[in-house]
Protein backbone atom coordinates (compact mmCIF):
# COMPACT_ATOMS: atom_id res chain seq x y z
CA UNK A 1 -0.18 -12.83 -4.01
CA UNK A 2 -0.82 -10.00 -0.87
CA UNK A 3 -2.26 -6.85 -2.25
CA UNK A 4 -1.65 -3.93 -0.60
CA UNK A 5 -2.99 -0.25 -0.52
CA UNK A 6 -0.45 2.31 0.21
CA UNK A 7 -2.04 6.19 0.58
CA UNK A 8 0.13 9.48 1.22
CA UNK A 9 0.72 12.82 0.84
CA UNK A 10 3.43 15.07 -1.20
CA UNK A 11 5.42 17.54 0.20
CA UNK A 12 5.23 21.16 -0.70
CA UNK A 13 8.59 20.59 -2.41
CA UNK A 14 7.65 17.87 -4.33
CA UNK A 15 4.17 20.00 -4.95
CA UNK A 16 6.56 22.45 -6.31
CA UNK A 17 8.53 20.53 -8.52
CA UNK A 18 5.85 18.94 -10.32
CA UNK A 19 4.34 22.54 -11.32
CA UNK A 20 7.40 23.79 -12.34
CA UNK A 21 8.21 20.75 -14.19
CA UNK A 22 5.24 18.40 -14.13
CA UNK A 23 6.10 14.56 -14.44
CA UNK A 24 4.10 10.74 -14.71
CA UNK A 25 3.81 10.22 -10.97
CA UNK A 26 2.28 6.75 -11.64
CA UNK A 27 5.39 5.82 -13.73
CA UNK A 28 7.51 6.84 -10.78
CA UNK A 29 5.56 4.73 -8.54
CA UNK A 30 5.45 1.84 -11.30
CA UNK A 31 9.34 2.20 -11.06
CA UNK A 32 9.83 1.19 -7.44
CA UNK A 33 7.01 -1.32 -6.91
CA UNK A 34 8.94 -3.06 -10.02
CA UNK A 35 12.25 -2.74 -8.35
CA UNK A 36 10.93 -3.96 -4.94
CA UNK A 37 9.72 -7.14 -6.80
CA UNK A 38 5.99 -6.21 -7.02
CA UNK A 39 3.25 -4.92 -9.33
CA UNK A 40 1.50 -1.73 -9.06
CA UNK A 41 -2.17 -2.45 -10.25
CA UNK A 42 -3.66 0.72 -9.53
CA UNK A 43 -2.85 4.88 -9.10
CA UNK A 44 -5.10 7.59 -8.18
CA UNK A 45 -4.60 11.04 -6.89
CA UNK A 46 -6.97 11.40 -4.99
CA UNK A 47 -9.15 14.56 -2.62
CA UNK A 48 -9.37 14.60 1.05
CA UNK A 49 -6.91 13.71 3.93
CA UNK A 50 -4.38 11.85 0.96
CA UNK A 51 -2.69 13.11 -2.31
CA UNK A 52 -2.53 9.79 -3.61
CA UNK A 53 -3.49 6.23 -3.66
CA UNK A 54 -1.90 2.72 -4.97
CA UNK A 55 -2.58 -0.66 -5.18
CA UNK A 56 -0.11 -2.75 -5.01
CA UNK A 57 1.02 -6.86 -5.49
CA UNK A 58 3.66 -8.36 -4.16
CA UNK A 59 5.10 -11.26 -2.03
CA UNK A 60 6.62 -9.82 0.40
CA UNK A 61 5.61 -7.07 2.49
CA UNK A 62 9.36 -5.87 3.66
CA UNK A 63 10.17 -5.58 0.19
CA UNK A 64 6.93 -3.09 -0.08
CA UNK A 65 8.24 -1.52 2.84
CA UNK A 66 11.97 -0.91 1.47
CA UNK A 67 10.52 0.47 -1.51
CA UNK A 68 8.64 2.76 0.75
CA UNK A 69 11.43 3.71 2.40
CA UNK A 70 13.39 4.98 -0.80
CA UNK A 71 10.05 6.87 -1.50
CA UNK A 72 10.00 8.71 2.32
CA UNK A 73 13.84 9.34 2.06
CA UNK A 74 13.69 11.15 -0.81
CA UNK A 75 11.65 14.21 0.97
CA UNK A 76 9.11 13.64 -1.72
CA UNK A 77 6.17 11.95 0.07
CA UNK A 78 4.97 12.46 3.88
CA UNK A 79 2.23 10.19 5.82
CA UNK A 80 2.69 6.84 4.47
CA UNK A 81 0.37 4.08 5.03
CA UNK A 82 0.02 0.83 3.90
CA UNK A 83 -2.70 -1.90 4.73
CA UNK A 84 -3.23 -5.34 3.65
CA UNK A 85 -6.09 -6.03 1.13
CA UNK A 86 -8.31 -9.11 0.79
CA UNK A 87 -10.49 -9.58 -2.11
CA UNK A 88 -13.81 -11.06 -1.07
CA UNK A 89 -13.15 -14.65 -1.84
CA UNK A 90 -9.84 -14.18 0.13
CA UNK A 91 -11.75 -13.49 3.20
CA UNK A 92 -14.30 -16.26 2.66
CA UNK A 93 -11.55 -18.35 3.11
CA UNK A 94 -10.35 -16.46 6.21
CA UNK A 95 -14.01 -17.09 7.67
CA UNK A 96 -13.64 -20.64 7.00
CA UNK A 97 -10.69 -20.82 8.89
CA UNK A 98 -12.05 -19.31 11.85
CA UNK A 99 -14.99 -21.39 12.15
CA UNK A 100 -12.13 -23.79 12.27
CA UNK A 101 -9.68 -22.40 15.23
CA UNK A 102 -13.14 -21.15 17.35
CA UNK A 103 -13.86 -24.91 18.16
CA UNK A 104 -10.66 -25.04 20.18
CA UNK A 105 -10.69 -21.68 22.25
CA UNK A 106 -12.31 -21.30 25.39
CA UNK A 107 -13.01 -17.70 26.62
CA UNK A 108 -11.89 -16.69 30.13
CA UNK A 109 -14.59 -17.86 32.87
CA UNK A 110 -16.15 -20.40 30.15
């Protein structure tokens, strides 16, 4: 199934809410990747340029990106980005396959 890691940032409203009434931001995430048909394997806040970090499962990346867009809508989360994730015996495979498709292209002047 496509794994996907999805990083962001709150808002300074949502900042705000969640010190005057502090909630479980990984059940909130939980919540949509469920309802967009996925799994959410992993949450971190994390430091630096992003608030936060998931990992996420699912089949299809346009439902990931619906679920996103509830997320962005709300005015709760800024700076979404998402990027595919290959564990390492996924990309073995994608190396395999290369070695595969090279034998029939021909660079320009070759």
């Amino acid at each position: 199934m496509p794994r996907f890691i999805v990083t962001g940032n709150y808002t300074a409203g949502a900042m705000k809410a969640m010190i005057d009434s502090p909630s479980d931001r990984e059940a909130a995430a939980r919540a949509v990747v469920e309802a967009a048909g996925g799994k959410l394997e992993s949450f971190y806040m994390t430091t630096g340029d992003k608030d936060f970090s998931i990992k996420v499962t699912i089949d299809d990346a346009a439902d990931l990106m619906a679920g996103l867009m509830v997320t962005g809508a709300s005015g709760a989360v800024s700076n979404l980005r998402t990027i595919r994730a290959y564990t390492s015996e996924e990309f073995t495979e994608i190396q395999k396959k290369a070695g595969r498709i090279a034998k029939s292209y021909k660079a320009p002047g070759g």
